[in-house]
N, C-alpha and C. Protein backbone atom coordinates (compact mmCIF):
# COMPACT_ATOMS: atom_id res chain seq x y z
N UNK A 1 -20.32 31.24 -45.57
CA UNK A 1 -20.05 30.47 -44.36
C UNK A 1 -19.21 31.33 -43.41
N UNK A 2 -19.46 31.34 -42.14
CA UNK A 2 -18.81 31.89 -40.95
C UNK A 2 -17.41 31.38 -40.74
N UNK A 3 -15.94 32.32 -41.00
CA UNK A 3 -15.06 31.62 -40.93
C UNK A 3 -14.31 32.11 -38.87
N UNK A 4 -14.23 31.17 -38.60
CA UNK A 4 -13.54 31.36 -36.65
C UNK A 4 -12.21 31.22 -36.79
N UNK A 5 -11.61 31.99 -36.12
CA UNK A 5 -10.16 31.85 -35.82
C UNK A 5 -10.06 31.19 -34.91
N UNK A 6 -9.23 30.49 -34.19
CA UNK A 6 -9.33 30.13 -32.86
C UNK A 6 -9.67 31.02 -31.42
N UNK A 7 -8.83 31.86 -31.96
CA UNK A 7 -9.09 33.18 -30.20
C UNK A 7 -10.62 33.51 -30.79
N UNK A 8 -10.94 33.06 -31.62
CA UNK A 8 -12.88 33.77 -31.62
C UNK A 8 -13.64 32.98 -31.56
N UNK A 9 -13.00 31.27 -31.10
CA UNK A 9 -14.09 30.28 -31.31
C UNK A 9 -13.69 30.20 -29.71
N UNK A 10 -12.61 30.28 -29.07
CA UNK A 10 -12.24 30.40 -27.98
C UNK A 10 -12.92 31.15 -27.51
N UNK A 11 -12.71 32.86 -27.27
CA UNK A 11 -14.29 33.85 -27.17
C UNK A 11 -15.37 33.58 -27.16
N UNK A 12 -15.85 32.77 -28.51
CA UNK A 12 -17.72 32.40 -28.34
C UNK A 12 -17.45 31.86 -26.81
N UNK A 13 -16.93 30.87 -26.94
CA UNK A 13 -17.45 29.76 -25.73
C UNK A 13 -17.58 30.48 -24.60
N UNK A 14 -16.56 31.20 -24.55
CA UNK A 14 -16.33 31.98 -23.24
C UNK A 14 -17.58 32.89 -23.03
N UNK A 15 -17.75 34.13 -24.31
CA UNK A 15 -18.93 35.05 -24.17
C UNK A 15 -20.17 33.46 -23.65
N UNK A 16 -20.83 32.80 -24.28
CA UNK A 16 -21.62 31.97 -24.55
C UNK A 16 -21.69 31.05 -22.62
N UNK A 17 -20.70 31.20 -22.05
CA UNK A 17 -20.60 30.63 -20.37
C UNK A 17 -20.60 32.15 -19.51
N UNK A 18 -19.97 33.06 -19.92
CA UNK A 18 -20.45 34.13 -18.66
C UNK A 18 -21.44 34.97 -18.91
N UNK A 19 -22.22 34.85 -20.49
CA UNK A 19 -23.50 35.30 -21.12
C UNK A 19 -22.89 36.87 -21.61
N UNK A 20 -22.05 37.17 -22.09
CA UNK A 20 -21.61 38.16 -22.72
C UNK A 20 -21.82 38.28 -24.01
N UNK A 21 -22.38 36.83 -24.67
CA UNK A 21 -22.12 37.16 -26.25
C UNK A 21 -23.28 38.07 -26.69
N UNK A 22 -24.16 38.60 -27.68
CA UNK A 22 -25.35 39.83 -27.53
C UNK A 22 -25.63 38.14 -28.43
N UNK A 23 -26.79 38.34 -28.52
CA UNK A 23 -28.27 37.44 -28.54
C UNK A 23 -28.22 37.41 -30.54
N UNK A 24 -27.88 38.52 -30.54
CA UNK A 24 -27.86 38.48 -32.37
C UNK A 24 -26.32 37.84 -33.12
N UNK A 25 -25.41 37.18 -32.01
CA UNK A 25 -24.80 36.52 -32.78
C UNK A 25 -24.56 35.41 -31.95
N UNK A 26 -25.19 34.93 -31.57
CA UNK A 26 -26.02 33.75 -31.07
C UNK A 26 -26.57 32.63 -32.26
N UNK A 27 -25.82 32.62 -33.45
CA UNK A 27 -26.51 32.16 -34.72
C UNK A 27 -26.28 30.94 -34.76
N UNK A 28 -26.56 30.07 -35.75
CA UNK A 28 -26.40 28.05 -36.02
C UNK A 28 -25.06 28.51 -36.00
N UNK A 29 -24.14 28.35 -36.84
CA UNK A 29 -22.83 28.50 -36.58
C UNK A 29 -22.37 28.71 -35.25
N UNK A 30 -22.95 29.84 -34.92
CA UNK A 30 -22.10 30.50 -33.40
C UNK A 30 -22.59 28.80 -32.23
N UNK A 31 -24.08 28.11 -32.54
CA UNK A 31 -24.17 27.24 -31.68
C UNK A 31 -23.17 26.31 -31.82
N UNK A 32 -22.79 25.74 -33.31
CA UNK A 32 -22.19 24.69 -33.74
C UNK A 32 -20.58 25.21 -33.24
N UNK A 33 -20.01 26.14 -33.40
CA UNK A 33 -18.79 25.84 -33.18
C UNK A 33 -18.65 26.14 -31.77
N UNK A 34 -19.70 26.88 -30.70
CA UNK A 34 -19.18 26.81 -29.28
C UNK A 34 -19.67 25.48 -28.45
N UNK A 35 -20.22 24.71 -29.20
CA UNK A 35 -20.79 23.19 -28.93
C UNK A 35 -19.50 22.07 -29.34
N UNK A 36 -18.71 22.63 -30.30
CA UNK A 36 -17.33 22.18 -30.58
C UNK A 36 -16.24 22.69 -29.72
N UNK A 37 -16.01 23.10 -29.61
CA UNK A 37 -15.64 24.14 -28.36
C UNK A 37 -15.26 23.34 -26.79
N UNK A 38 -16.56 23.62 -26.69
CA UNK A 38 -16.69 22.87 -25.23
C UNK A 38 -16.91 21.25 -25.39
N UNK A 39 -16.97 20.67 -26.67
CA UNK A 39 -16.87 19.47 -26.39
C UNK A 39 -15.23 18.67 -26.44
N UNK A 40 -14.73 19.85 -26.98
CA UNK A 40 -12.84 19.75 -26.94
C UNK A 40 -12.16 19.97 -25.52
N UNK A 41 -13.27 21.18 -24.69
CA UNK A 41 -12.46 21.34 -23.28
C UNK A 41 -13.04 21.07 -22.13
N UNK A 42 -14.45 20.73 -22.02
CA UNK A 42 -14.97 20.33 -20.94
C UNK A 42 -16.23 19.34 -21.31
N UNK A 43 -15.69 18.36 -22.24
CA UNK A 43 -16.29 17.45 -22.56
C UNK A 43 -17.40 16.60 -21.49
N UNK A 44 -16.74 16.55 -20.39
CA UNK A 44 -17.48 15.34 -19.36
C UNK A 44 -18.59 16.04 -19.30
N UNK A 45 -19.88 15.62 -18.82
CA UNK A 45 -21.04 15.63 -18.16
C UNK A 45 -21.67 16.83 -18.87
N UNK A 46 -21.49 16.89 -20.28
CA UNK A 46 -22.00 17.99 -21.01
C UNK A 46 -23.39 18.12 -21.36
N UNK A 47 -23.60 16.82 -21.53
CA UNK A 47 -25.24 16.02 -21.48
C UNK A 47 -26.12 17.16 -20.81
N UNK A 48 -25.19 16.70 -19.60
CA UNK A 48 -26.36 17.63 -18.26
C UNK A 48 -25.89 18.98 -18.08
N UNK A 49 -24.68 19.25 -18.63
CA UNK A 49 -24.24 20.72 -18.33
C UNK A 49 -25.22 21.66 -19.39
N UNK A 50 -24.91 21.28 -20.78
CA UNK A 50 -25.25 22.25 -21.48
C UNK A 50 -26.52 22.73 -21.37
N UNK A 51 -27.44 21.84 -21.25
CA UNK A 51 -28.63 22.49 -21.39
C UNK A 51 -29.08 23.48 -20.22
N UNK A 52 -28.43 23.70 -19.30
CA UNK A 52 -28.47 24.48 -18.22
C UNK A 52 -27.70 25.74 -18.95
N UNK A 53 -26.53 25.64 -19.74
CA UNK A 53 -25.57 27.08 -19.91
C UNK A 53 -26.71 27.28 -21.14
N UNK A 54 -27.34 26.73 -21.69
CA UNK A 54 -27.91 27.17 -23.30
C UNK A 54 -29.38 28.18 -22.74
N UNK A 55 -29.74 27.62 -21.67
CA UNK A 55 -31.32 28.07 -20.64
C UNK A 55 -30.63 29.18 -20.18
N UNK A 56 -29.78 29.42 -19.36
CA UNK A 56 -29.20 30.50 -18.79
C UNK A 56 -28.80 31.47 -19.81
N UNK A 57 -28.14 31.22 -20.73
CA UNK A 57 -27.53 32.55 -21.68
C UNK A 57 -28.92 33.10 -22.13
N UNK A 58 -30.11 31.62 -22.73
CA UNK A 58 -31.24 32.36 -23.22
C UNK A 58 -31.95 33.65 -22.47
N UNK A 59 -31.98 33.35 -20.84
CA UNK A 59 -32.98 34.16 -20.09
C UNK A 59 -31.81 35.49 -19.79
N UNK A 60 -29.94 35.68 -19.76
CA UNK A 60 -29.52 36.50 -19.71
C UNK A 60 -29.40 37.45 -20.91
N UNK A 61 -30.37 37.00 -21.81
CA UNK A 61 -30.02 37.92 -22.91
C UNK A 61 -31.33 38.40 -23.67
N UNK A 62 -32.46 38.33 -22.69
CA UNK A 62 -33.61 38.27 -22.78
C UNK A 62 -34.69 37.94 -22.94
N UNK A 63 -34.31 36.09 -23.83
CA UNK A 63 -34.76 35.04 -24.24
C UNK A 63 -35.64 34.40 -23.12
N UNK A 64 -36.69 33.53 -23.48
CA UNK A 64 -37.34 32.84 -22.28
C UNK A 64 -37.00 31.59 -22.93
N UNK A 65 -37.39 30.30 -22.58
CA UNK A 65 -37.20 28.67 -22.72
C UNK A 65 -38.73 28.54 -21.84
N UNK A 66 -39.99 27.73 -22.95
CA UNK A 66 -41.08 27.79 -22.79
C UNK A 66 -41.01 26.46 -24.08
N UNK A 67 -42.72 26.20 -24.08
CA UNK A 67 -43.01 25.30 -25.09
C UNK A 67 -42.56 25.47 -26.72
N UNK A 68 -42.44 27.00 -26.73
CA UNK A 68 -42.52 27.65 -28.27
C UNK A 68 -41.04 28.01 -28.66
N UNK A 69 -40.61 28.41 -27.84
CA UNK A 69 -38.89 29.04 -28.04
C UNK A 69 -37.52 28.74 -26.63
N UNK A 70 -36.46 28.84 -27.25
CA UNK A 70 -35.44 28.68 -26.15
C UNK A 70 -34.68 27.69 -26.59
N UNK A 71 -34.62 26.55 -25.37
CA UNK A 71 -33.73 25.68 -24.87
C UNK A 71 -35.00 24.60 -25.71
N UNK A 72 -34.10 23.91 -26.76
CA UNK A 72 -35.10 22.51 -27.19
C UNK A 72 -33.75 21.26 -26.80
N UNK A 73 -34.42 19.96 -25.98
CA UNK A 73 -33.46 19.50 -25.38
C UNK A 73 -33.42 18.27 -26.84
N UNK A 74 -34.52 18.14 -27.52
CA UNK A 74 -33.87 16.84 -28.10
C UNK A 74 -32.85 17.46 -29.32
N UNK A 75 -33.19 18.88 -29.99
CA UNK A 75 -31.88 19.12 -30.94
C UNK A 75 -30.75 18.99 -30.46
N UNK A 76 -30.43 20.03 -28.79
CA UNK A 76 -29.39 19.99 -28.23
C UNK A 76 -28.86 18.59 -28.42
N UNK A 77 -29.70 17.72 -27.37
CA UNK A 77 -28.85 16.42 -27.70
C UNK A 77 -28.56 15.55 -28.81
N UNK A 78 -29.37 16.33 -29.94
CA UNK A 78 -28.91 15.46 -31.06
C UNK A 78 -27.56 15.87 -31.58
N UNK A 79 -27.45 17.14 -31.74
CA UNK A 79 -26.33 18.00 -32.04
C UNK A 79 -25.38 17.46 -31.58
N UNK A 80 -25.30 17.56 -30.23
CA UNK A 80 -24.29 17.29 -28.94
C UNK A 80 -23.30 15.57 -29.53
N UNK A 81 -24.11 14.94 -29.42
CA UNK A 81 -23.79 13.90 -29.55
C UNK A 81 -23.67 13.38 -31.78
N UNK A 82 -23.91 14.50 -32.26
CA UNK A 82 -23.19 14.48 -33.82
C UNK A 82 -21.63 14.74 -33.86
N UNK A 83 -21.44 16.36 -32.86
CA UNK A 83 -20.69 16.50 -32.84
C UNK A 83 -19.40 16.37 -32.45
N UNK A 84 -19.76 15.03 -31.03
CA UNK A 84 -18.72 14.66 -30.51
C UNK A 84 -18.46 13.30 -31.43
N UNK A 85 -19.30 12.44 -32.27
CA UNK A 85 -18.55 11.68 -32.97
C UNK A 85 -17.85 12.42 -34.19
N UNK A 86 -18.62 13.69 -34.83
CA UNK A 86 -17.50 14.34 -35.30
C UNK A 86 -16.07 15.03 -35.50
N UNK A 87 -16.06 15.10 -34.35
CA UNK A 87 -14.87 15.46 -33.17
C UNK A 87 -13.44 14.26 -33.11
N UNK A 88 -14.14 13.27 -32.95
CA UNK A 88 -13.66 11.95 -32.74
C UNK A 88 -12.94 11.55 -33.74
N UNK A 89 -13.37 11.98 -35.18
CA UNK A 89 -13.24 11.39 -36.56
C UNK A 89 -12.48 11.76 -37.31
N UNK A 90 -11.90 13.69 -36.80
CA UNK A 90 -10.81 14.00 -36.77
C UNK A 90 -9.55 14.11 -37.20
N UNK A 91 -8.55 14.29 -37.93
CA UNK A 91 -7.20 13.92 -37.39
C UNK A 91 -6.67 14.51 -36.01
N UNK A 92 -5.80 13.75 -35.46
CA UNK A 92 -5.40 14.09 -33.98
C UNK A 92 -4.59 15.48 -34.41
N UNK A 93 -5.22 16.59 -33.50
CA UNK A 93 -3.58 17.57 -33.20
C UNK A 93 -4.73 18.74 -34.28
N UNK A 94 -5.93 18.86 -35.10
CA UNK A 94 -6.83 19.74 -36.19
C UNK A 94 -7.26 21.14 -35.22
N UNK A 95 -6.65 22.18 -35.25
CA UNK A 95 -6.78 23.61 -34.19
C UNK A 95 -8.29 23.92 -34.31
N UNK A 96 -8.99 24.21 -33.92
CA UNK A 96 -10.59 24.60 -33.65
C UNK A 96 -10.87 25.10 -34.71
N UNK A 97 -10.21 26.19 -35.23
CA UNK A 97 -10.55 26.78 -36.66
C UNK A 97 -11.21 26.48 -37.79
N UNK A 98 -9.77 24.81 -37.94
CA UNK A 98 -10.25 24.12 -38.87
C UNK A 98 -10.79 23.15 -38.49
N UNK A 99 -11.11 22.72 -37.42
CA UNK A 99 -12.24 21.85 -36.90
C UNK A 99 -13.73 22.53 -37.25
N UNK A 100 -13.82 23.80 -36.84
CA UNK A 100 -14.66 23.99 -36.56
C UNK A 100 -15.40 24.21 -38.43
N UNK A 101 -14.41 24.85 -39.20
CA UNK A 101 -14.47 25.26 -40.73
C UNK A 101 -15.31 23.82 -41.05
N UNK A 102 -14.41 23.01 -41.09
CA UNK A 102 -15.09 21.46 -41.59
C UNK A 102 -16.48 21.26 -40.87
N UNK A 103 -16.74 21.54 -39.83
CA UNK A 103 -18.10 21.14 -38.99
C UNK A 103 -19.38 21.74 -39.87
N UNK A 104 -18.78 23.04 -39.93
CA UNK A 104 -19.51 24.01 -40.90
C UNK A 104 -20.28 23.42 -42.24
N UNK A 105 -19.60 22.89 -42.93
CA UNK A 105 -19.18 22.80 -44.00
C UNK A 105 -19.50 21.40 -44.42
N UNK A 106 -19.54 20.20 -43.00
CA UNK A 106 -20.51 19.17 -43.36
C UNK A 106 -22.08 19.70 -43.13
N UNK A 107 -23.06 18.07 -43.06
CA UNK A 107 -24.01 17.94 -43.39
C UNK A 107 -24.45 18.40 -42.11
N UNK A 108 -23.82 18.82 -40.38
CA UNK A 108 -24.75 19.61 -39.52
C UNK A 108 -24.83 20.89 -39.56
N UNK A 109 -23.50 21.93 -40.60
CA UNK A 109 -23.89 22.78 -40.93
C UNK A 109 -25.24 23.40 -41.52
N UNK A 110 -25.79 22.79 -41.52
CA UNK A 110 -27.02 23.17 -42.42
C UNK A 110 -28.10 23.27 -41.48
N UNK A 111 -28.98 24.37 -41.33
CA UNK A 111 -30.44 24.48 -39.72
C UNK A 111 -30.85 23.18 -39.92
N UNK A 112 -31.39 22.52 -41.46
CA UNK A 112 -32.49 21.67 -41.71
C UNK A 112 -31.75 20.06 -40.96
N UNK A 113 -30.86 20.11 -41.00
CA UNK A 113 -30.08 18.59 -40.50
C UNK A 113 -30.73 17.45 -39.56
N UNK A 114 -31.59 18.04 -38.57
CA UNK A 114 -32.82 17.43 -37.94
C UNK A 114 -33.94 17.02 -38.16
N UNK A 115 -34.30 18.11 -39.61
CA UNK A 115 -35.15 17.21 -40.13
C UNK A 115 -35.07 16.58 -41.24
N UNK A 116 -33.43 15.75 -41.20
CA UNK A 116 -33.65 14.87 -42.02
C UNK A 116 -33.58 13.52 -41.05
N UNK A 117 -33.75 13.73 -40.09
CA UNK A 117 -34.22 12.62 -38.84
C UNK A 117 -35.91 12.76 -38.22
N UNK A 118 -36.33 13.54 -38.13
CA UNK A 118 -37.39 14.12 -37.80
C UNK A 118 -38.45 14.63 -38.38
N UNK A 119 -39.39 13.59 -38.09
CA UNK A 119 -40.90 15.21 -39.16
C UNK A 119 -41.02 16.44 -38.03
N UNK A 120 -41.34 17.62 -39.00
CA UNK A 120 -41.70 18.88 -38.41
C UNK A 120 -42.82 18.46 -37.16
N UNK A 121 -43.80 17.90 -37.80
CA UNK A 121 -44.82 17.07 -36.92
C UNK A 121 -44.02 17.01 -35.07
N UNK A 122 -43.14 16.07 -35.51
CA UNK A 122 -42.32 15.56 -34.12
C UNK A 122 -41.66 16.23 -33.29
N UNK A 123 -40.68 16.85 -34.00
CA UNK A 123 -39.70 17.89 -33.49
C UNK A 123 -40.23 18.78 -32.91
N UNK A 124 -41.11 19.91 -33.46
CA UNK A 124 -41.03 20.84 -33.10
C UNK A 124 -42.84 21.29 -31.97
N UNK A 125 -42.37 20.04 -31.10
CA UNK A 125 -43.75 19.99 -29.94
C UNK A 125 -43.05 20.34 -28.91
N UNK A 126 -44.32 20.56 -28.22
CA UNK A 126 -43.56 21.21 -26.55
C UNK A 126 -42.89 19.64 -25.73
N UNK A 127 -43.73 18.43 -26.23
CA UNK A 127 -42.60 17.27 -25.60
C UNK A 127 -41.41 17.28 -26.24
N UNK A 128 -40.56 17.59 -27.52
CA UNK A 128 -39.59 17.34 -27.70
C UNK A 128 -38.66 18.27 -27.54
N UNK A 129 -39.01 19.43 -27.16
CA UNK A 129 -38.57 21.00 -26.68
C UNK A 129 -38.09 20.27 -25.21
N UNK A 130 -38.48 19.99 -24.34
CA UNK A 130 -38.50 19.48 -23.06
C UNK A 130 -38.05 18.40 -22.58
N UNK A 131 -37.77 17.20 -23.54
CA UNK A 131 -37.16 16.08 -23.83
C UNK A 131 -36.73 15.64 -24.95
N UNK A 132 -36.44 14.60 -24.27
CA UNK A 132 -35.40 13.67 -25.46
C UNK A 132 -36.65 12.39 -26.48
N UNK A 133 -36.95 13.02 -27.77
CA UNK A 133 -37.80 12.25 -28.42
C UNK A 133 -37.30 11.44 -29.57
N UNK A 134 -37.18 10.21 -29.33
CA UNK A 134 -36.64 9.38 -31.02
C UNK A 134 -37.24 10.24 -32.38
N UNK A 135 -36.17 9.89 -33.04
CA UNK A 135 -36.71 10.41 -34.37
C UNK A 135 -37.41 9.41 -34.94
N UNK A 136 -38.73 10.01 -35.76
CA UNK A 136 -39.13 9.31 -36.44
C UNK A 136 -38.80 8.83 -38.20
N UNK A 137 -38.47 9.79 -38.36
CA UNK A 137 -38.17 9.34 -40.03
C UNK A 137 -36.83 8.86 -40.06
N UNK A 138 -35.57 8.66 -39.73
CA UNK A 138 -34.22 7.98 -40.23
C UNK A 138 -33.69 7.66 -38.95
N UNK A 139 -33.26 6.79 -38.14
CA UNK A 139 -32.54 6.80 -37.46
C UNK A 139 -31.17 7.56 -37.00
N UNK A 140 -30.68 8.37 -36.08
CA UNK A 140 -29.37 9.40 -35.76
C UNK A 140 -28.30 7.83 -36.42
N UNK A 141 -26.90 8.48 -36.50
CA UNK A 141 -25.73 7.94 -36.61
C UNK A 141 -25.11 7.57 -35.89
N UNK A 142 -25.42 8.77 -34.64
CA UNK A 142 -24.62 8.96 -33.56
C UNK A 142 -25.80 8.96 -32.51
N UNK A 143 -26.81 8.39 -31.78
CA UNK A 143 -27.50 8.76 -30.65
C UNK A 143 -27.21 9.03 -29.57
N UNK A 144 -27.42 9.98 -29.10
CA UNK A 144 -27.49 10.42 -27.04
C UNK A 144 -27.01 9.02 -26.63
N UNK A 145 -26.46 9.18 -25.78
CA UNK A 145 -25.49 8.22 -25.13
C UNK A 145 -27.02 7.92 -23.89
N UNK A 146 -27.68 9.41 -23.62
CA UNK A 146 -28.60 9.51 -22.63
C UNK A 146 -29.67 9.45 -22.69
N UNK A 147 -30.20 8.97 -23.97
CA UNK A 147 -31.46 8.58 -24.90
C UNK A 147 -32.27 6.87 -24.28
N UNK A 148 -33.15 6.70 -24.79
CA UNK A 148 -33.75 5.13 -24.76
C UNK A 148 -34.28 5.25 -25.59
């Protein structure tokens, strides 16, 4: 498991908004804890922010966002909205480190975590790349605030 200090979970976010971070450590972890990150410091209107900074770092680092690869908006928002009730659940005053260690270390640490909401079938189409698609196999815990 990927262990972050704070000044390096601090860094991701930062590399990850002015597109400095290199593309190969760009990994699940590196998403999960700069998605923790920014949901600790610029929480509001992240819905609509992120998927714009996640599209942008992709195409500054050579990446495209198409039907097949990139920016998929319903993981983002599933993620997004795991991790801010994770966030929430907390003890008050937990430094990013070990916020972020524990995030790790639960059940969204893991790539497969979507599809234990999702058939492969569902997920991984050019409509759910592009939008926001209910899961079909389990209901989320936590759903998009910005979902129907």
């Amino acid at each position: 498991m990927t262990a972050y200090s704070n000044a390096d979970i601090a860094a991701l976010a930062q590399r990850l908004l002015d597109h400095s971070l290199p593309k190969a450590e760009w990994t699940h972890a590196a998403h999960l804890t700069a998605t923790l990150r920014l949901v600790r410091t610029r929480n509001a209107d992240l819905e609509r922010d992120l998927p714009n900074i996640i599209r942008t770092y992709n195409v500054a680092v050579g990446g495209v966002n198409d039907d097949k690869s990139g920016y998929h908006e319903t993981i983002t928002q599933a993620y997004l909205a795991a991790i801010r009730a994770f966030d929430a659940a907390l003890p008050p005053g937990l430094d990013d480190a070990e916020a972020a260690r524990r995030l790790l270390a639960s059940a969204l640490g893991d790539k497969d975590w979507p599809l234990t909401h999702w058939s492969r079938e569902r997920l991984f189409t050019p409509e759910a790349r592009r939008g926001w698609r209910d899961p079909d196999l389990r209901p989320l815990d936590h759903p998009p605030a910005t979902t129907g």
